[in-house]
N, C-alpha and C. Protein backbone atom coordinates (compact mmCIF):
# COMPACT_ATOMS: atom_id res chain seq x y z
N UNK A 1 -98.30 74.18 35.14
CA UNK A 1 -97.15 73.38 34.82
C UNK A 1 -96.51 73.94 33.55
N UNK A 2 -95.03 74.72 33.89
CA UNK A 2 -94.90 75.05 32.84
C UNK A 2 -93.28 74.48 32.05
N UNK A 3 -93.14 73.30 30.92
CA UNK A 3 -91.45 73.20 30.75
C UNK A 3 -91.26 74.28 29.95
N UNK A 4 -89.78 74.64 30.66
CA UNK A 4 -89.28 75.35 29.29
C UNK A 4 -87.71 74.78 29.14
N UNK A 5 -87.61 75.01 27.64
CA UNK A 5 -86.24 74.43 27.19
C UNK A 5 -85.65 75.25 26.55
N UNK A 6 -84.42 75.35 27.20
CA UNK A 6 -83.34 76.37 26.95
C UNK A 6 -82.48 75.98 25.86
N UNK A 7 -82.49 76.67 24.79
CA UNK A 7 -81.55 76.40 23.69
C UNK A 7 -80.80 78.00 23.20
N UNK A 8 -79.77 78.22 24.00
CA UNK A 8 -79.25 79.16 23.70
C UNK A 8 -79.65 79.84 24.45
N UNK A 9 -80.79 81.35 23.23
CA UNK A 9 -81.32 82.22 24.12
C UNK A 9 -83.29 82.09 23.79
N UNK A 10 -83.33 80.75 23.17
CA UNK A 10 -84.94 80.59 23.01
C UNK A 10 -84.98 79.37 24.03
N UNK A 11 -86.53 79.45 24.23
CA UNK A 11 -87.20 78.90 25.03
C UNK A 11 -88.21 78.49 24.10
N UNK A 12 -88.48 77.18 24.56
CA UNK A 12 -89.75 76.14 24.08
C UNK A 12 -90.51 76.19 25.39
N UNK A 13 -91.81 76.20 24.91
CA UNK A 13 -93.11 75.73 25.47
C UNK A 13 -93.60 74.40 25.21
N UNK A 14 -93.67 73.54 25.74
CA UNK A 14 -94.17 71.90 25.59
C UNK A 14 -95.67 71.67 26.11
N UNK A 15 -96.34 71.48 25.69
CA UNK A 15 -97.85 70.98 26.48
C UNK A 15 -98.39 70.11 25.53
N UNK A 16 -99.38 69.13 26.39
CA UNK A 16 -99.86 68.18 25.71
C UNK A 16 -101.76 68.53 25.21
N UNK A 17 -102.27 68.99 24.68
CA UNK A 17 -103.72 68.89 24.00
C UNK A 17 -104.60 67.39 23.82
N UNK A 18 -105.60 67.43 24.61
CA UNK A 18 -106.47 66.63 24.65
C UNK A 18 -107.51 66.96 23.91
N UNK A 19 -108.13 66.08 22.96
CA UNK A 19 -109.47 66.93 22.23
C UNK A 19 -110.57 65.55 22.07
N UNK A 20 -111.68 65.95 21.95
CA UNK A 20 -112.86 65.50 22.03
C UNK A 20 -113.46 65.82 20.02
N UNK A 21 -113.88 65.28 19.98
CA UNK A 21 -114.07 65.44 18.26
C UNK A 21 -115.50 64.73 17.94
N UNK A 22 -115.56 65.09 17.09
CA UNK A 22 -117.23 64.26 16.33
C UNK A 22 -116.77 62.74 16.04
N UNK A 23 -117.64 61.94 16.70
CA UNK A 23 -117.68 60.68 16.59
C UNK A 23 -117.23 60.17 14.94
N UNK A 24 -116.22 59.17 14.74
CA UNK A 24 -116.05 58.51 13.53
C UNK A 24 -115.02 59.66 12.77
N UNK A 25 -114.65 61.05 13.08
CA UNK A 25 -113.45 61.55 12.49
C UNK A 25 -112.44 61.58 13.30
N UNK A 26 -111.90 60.82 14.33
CA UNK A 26 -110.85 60.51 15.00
C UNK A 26 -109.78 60.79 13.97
N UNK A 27 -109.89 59.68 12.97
CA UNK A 27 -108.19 59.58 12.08
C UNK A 27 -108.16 60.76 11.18
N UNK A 28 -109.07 61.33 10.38
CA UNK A 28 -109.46 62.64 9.82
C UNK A 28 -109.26 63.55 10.48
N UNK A 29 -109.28 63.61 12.05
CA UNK A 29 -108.87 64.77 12.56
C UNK A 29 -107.28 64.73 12.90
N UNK A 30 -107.12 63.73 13.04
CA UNK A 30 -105.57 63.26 13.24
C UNK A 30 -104.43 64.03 12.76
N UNK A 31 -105.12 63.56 11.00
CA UNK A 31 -104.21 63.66 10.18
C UNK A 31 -104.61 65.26 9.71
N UNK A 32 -105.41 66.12 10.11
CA UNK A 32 -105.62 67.19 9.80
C UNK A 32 -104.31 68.05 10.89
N UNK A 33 -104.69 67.83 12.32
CA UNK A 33 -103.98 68.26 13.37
C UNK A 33 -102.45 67.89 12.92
N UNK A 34 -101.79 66.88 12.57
CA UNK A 34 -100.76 66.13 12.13
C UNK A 34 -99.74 67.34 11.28
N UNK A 35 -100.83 67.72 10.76
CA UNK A 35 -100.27 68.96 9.43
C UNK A 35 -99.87 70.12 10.22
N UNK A 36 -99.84 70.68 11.28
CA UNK A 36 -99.32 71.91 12.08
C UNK A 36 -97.91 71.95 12.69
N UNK A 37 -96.90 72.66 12.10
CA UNK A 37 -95.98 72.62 12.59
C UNK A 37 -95.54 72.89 13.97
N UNK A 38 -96.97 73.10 14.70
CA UNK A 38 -96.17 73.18 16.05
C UNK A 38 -96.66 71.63 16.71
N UNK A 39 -97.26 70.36 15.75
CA UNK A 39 -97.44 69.41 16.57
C UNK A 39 -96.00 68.59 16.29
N UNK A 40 -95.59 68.14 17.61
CA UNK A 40 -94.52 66.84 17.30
C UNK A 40 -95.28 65.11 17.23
N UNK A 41 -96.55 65.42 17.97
CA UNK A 41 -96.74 63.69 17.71
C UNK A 41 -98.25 64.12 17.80
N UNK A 42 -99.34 63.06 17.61
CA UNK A 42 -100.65 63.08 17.31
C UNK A 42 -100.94 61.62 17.51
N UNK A 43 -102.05 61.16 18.24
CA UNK A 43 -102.36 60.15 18.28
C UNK A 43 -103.95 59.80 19.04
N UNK A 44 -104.58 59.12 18.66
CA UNK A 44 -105.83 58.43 18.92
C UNK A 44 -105.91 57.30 20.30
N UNK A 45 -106.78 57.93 21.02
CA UNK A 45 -106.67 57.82 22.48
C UNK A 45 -107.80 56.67 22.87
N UNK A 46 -108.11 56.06 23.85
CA UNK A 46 -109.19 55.39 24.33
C UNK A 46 -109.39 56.31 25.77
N UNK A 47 -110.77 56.34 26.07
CA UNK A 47 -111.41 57.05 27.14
C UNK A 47 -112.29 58.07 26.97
N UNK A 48 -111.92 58.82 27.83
CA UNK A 48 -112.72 60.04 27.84
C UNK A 48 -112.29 61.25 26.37
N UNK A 49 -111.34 61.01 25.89
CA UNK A 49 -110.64 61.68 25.17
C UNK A 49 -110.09 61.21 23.97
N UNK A 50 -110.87 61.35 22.50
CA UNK A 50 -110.57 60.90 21.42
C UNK A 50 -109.21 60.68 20.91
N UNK A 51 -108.75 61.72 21.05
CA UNK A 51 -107.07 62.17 20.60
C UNK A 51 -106.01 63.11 21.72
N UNK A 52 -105.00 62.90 21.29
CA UNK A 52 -104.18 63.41 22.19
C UNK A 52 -102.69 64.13 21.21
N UNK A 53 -102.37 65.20 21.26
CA UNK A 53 -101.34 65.61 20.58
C UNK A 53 -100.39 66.35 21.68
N UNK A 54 -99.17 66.67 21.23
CA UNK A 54 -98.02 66.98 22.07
C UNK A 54 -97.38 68.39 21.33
N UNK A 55 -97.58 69.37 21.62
CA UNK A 55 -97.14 70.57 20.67
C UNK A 55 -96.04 71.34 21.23
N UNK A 56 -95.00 71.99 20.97
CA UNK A 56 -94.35 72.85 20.81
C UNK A 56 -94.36 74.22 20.44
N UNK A 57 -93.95 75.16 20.86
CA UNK A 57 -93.89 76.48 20.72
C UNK A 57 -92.94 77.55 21.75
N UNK A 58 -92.66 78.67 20.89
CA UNK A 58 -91.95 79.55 21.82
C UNK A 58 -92.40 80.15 22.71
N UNK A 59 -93.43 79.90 22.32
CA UNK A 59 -93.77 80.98 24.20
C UNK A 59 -95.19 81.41 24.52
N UNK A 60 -96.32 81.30 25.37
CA UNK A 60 -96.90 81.03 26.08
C UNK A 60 -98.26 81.56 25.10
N UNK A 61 -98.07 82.78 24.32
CA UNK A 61 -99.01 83.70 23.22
C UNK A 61 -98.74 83.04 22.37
N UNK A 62 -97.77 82.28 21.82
CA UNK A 62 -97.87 81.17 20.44
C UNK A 62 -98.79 80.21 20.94
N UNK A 63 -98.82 79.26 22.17
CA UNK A 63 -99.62 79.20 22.09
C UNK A 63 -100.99 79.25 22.13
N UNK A 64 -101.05 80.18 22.88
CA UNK A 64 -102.62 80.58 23.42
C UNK A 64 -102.87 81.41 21.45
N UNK A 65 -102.10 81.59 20.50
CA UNK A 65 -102.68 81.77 18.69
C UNK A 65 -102.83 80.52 18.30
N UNK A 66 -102.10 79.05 18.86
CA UNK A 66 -101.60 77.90 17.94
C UNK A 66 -103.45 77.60 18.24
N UNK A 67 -103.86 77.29 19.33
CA UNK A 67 -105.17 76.89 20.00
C UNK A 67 -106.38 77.87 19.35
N UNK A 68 -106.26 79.27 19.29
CA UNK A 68 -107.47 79.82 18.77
C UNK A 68 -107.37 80.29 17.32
N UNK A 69 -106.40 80.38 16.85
CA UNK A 69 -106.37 80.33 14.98
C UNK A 69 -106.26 79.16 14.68
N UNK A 70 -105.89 77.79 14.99
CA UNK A 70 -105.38 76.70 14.28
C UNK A 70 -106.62 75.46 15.05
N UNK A 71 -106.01 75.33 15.61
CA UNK A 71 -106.77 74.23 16.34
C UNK A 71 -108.29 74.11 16.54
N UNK A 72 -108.75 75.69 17.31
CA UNK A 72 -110.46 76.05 17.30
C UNK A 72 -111.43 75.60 15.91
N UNK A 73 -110.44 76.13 14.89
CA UNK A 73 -110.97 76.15 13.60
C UNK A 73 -110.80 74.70 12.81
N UNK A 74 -110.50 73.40 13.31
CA UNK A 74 -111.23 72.28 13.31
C UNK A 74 -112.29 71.82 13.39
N UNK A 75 -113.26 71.87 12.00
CA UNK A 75 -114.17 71.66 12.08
C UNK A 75 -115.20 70.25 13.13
N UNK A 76 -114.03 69.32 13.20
CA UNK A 76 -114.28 68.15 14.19
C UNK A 76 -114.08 67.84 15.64
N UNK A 77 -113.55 69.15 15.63
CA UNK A 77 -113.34 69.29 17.27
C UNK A 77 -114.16 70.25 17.91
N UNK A 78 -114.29 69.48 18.85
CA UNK A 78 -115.78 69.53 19.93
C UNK A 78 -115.32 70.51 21.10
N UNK A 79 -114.02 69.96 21.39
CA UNK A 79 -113.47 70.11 22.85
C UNK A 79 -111.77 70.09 22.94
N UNK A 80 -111.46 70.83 23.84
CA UNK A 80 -109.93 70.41 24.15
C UNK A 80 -109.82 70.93 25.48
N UNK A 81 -108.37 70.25 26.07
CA UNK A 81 -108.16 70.60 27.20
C UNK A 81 -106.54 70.81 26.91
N UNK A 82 -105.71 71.73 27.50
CA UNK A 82 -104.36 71.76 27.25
C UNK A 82 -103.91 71.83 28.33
N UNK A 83 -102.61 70.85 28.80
CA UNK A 83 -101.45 70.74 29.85
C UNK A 83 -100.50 70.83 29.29
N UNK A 84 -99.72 72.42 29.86
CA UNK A 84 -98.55 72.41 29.76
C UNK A 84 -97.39 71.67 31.11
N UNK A 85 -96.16 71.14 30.06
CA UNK A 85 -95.38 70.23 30.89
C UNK A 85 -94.29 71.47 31.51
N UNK A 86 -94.87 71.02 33.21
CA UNK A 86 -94.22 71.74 33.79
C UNK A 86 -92.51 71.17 34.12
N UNK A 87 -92.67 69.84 33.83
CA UNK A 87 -90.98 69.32 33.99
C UNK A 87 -91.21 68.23 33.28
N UNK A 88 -90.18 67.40 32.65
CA UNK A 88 -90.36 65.77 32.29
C UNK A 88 -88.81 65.04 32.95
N UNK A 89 -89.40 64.14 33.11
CA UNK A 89 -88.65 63.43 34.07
C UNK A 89 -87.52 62.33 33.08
N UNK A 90 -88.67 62.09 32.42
CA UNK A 90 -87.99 60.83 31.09
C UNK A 90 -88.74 61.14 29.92
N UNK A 91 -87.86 60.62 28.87
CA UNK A 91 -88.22 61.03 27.29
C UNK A 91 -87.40 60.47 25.97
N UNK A 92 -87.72 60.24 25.48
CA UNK A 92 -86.51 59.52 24.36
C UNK A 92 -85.47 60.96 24.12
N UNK A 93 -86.00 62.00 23.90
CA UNK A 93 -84.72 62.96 23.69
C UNK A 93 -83.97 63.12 25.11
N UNK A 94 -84.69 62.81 26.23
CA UNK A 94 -83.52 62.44 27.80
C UNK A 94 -82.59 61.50 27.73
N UNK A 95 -82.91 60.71 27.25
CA UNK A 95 -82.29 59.47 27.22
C UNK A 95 -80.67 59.20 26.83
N UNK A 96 -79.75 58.58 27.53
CA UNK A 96 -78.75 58.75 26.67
C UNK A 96 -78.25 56.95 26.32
N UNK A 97 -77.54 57.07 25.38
CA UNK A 97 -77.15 55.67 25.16
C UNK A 97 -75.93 54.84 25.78
């Protein structure tokens, strides 16, 4: 699944990161992940999956670096899984007034 968004002559990559973390640093990892400019939102999940973040990037090797220089090297993260958005249907930036 892959979105891409055309602005001009760049393209965004959108996918959402699921991560698994050491019990009790949920908000510590949060706010660590929070700090990366390629995340737009970060948030603390119920289920199988501690946290959930929504990242951005230009293109497919940003992020396959954003995940193994930035993200791997979280000391509280256990696990991740990444879906990239192959289309979105609805979104507050879709939206019109």
């Amino acid at each position: 699944m892959i979105r891409a968004t055309y602005w001009g002559e760049l393209m965004t990559i959108e996918a959402y990161i699921l991560f698994k973390v050491n019990s009790g640093t949920e908000r510590e990892s949060c706010e660590k992940i929070a700090e990366f400019d390629e995340v737009l939102m970060v948030g603390i999940t119920y289920g199988e999956y501690d946290i959930i973040a929504r990242v951005s990037v230009q293109e497919l090797q940003a992020l396959e670096k954003f995940l193994a220089e930035k993200i791997r090297k979280v000391p509280s993260v256990l696990l991740t899984s990444t879906m990239i958005i192959a289309k979105e249907y609805k979104g507050k930036t879709m939206r019109t007034k």
